[in-house]
C-alpha atoms as a PDB file:
ATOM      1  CA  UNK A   1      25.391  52.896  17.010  1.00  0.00           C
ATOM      2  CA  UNK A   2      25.124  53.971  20.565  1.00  0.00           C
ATOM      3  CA  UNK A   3      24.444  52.474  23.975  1.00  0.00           C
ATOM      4  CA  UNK A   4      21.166  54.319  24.406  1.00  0.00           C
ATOM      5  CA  UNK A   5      20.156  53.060  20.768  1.00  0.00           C
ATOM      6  CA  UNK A   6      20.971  49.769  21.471  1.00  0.00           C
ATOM      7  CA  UNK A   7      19.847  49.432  24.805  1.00  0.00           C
ATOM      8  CA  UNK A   8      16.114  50.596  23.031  1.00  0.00           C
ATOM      9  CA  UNK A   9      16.471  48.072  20.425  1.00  0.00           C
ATOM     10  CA  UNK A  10      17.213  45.501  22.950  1.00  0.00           C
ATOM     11  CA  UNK A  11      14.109  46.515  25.075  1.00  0.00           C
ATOM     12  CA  UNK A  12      11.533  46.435  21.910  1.00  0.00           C
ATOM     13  CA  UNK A  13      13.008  42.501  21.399  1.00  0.00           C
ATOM     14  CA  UNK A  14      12.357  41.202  25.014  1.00  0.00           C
ATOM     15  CA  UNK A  15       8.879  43.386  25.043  1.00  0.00           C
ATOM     16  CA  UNK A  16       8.117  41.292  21.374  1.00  0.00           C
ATOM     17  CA  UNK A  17       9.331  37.982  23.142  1.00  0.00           C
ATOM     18  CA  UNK A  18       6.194  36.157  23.107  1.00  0.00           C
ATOM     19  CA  UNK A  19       5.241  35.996  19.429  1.00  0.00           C
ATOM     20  CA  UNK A  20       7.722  33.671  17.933  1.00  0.00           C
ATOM     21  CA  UNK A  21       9.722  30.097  18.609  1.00  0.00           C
ATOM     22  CA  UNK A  22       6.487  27.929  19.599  1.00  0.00           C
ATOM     23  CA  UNK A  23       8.038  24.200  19.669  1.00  0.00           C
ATOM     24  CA  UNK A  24       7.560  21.826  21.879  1.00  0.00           C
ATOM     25  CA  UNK A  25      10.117  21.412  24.782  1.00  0.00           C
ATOM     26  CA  UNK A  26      12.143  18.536  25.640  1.00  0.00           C
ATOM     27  CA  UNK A  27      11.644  16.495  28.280  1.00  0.00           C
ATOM     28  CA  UNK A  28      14.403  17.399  30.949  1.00  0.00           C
ATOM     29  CA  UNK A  29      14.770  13.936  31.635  1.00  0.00           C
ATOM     30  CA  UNK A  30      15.705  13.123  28.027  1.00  0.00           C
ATOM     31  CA  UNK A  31      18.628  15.494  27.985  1.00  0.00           C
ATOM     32  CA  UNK A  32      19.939  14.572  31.468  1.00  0.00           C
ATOM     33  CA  UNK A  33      19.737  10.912  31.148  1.00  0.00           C
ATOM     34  CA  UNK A  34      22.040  11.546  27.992  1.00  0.00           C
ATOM     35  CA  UNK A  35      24.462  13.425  29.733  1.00  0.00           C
ATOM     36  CA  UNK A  36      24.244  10.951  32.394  1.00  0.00           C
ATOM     37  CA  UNK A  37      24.936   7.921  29.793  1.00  0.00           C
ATOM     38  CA  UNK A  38      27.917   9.722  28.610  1.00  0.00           C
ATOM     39  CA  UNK A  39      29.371  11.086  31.539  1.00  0.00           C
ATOM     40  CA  UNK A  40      29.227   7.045  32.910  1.00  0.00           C
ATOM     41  CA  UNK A  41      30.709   5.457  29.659  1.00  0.00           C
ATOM     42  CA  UNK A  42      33.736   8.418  29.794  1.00  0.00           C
ATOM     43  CA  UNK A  43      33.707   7.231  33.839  1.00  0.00           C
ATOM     44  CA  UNK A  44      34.411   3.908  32.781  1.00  0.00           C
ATOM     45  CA  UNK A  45      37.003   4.666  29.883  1.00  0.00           C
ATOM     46  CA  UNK A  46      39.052   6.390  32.225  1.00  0.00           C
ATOM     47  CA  UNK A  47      38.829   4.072  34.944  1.00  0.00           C
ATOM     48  CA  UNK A  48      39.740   1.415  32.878  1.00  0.00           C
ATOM     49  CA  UNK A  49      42.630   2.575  31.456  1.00  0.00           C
ATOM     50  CA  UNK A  50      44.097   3.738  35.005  1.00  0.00           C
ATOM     51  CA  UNK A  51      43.884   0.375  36.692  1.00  0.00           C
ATOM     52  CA  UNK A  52      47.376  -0.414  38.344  1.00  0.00           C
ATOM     53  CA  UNK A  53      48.095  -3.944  37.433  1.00  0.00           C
END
């Protein structure tokens, strides 16, 4: 398969784009409070096993 040919087939998939995949989003806040949760509770983990006594 060549550039060209796959260059067209990649065209015809973004031009088809809009038909499929209809689910409903996440929240953004959902996701980034997660990350948030986790990146705290690692935070704290590593923090508390670095204390100088």
């Amino acid at each position: 398969m060549s550039i060209q040919q796959s260059a067209a087939q990649l065209v015809t998939l973004a031009s088809e784009g809009g038909e499929g995949g209809h689910h409903m989003n996440l929240n953004p806040l959902l996701p980034g409070l997660g990350a948030f949760v986790i990146l705290m509770l690692l935070l704290f983990i590593t923090v508390s096993f670095n204390r100088d006594r």
